[in-house]
C-alpha atoms as a PDB file:
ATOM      1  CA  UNK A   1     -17.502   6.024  29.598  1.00  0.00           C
ATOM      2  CA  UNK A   2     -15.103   3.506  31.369  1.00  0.00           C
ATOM      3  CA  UNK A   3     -13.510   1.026  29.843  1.00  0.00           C
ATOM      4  CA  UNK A   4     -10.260  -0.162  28.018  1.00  0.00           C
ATOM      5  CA  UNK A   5      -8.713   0.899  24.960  1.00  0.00           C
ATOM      6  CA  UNK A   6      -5.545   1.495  23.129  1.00  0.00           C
ATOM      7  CA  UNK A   7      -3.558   3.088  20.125  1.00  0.00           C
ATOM      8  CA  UNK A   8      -0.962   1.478  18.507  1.00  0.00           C
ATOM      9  CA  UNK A   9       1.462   3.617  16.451  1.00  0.00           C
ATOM     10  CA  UNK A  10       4.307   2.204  14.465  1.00  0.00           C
ATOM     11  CA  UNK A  11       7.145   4.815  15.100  1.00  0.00           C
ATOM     12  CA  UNK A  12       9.253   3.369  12.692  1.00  0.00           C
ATOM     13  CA  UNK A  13       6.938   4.171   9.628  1.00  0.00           C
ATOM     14  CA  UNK A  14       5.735   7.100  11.433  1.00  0.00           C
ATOM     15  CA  UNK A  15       1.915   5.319  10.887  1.00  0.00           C
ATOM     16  CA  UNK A  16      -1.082   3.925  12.892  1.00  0.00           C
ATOM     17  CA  UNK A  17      -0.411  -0.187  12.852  1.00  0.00           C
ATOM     18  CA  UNK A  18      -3.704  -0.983  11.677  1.00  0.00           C
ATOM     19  CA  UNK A  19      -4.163  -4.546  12.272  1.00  0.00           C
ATOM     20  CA  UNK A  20      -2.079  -5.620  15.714  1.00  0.00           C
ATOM     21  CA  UNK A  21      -4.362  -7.871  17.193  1.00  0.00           C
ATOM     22  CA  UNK A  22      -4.779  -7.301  21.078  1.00  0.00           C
ATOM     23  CA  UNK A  23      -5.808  -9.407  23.971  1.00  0.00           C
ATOM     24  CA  UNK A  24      -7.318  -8.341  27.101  1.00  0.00           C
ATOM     25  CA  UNK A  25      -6.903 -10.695  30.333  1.00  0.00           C
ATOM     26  CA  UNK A  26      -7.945  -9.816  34.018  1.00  0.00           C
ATOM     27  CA  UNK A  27      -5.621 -11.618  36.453  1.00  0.00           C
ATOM     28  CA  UNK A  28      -8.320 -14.366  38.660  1.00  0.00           C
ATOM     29  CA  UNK A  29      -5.938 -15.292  41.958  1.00  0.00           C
ATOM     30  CA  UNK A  30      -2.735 -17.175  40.030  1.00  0.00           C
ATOM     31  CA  UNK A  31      -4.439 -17.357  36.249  1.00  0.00           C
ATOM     32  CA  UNK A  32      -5.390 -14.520  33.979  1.00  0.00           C
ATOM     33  CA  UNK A  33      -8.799 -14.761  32.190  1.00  0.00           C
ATOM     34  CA  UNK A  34      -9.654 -13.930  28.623  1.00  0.00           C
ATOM     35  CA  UNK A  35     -12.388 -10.956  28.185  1.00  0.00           C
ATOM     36  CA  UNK A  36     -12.064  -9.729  24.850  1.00  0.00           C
ATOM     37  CA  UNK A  37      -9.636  -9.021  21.692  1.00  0.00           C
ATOM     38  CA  UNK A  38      -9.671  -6.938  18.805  1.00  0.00           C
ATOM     39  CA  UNK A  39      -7.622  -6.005  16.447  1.00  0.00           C
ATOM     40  CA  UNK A  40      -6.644  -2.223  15.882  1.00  0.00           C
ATOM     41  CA  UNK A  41      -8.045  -0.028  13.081  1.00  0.00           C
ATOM     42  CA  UNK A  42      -6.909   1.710  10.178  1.00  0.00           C
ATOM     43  CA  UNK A  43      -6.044   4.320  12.795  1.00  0.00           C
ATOM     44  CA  UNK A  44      -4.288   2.211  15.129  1.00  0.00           C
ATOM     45  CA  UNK A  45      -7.002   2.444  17.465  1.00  0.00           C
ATOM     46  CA  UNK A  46      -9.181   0.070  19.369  1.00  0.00           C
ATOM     47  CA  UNK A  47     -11.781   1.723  20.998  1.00  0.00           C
ATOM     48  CA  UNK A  48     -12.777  -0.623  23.660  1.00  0.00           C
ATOM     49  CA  UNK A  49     -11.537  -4.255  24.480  1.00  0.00           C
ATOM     50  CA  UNK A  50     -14.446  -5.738  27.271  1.00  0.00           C
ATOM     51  CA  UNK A  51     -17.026  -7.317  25.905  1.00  0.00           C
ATOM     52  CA  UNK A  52     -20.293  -5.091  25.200  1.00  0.00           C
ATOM     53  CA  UNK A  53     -22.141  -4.589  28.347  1.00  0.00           C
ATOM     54  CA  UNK A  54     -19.222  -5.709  30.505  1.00  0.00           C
ATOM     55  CA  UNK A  55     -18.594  -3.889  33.208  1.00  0.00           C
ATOM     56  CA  UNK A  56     -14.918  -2.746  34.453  1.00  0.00           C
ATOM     57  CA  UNK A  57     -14.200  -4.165  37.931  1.00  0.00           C
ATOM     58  CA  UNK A  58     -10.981  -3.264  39.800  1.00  0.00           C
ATOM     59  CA  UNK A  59      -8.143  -5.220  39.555  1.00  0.00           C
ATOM     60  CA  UNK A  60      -5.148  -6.601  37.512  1.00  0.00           C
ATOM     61  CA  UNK A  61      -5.323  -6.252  33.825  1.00  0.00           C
ATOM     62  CA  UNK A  62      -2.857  -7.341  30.866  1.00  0.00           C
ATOM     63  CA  UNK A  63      -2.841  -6.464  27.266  1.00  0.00           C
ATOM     64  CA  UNK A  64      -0.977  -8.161  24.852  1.00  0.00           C
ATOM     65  CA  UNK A  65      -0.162  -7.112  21.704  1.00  0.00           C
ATOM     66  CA  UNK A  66       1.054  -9.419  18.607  1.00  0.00           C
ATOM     67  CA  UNK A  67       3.510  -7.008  17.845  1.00  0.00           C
ATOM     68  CA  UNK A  68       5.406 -10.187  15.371  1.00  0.00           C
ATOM     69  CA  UNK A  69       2.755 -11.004  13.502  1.00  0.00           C
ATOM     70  CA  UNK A  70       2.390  -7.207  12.488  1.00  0.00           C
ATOM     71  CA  UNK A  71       6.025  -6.876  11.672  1.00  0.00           C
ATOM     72  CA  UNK A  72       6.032 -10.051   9.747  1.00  0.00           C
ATOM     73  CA  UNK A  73       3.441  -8.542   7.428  1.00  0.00           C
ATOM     74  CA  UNK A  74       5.055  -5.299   6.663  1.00  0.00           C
ATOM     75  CA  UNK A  75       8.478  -7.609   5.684  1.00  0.00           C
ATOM     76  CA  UNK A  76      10.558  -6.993   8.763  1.00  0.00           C
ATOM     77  CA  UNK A  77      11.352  -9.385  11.384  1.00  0.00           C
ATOM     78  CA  UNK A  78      11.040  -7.651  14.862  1.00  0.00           C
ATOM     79  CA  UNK A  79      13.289  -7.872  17.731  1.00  0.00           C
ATOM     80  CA  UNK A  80       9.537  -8.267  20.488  1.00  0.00           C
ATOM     81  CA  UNK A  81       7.099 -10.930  18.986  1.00  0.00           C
ATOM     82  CA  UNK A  82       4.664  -9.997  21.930  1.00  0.00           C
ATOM     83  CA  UNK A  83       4.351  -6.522  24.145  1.00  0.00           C
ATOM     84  CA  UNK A  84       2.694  -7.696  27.092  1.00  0.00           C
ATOM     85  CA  UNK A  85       1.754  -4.935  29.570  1.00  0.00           C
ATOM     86  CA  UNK A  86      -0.213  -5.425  33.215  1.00  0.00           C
ATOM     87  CA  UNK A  87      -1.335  -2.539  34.779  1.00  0.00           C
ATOM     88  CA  UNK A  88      -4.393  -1.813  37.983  1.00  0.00           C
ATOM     89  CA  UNK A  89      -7.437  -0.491  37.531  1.00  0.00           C
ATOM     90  CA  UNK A  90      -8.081   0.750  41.301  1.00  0.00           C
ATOM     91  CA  UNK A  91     -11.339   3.017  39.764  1.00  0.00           C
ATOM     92  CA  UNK A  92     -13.913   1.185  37.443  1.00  0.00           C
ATOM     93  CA  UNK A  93     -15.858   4.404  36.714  1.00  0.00           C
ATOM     94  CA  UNK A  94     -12.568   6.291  35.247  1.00  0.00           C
ATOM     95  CA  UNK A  95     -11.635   4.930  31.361  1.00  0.00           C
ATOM     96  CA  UNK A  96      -8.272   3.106  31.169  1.00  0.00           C
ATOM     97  CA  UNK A  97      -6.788   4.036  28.013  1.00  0.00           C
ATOM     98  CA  UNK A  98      -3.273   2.456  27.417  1.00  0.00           C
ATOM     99  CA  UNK A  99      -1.420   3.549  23.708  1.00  0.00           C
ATOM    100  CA  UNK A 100       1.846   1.699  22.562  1.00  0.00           C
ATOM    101  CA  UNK A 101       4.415   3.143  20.366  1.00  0.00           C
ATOM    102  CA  UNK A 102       6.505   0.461  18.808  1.00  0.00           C
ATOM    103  CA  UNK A 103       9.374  -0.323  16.239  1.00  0.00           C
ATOM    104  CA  UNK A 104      10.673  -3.640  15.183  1.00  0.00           C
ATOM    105  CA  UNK A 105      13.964  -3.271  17.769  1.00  0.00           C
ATOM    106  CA  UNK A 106      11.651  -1.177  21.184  1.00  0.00           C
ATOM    107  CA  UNK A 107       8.744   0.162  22.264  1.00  0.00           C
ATOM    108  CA  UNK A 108       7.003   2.358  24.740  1.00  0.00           C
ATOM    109  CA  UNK A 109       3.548   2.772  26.823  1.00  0.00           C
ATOM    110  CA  UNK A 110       1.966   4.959  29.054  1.00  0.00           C
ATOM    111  CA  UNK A 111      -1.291   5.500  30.611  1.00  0.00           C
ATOM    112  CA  UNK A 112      -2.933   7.940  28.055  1.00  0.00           C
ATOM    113  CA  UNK A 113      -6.555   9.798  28.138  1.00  0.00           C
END
């Protein structure tokens, strides 16, 4: 299956963050374009993030992550409101699958499987 998804994991608590809410925007010559959000399960995950029966296209992609309004309802003020990460998607048939590990003072991504 292609598509895009992603798992959130609060290192700090060592825990899923079940509830960031996440954006998905493809980049349309000098604007990016909305195509779906979601916000991540009780297991930090969210399983896909285009719209049902979309189809991934190549091209430029950003996720962004409301990392402060997760934060701000577990009590702690964090250092990144947002996590916004762009990445390419040169192959539409492979799955882009893109997991963030944050804290309230960093954070880290990668592309995952």
């Amino acid at each position: 299956m292609s598509g895009i998804s992603s798992h959130v994991l609060d290192t700090s608590r060592g825990r899923p963050a079940s509830g960031v809410r996440v954006a998905l925007e493809i980049r349309v010559g000098d604007r990016w374009q909305g195509l779906g959000s979601a916000a991540a399960d009780s297991n930090g995950r969210v399983a896909q993030l285009l719209p049902a029966g979309a189809a991934l296209a190549a091209g430029i992609y950003r996720l962004s992550f409301d990392t402060g309004g997760y934060f701000r309802s577990q009590g702690v003020e964090p250092f990144f409101p947002q996590v916004v990460v762009v990445f390419e998607v040169r192959d539409p048939d492979q799955h882009y699958h893109v997991p963030l590990l944050l804290s309230p003072f960093g954070y880290s991504t990668y592309r995952g499987s």
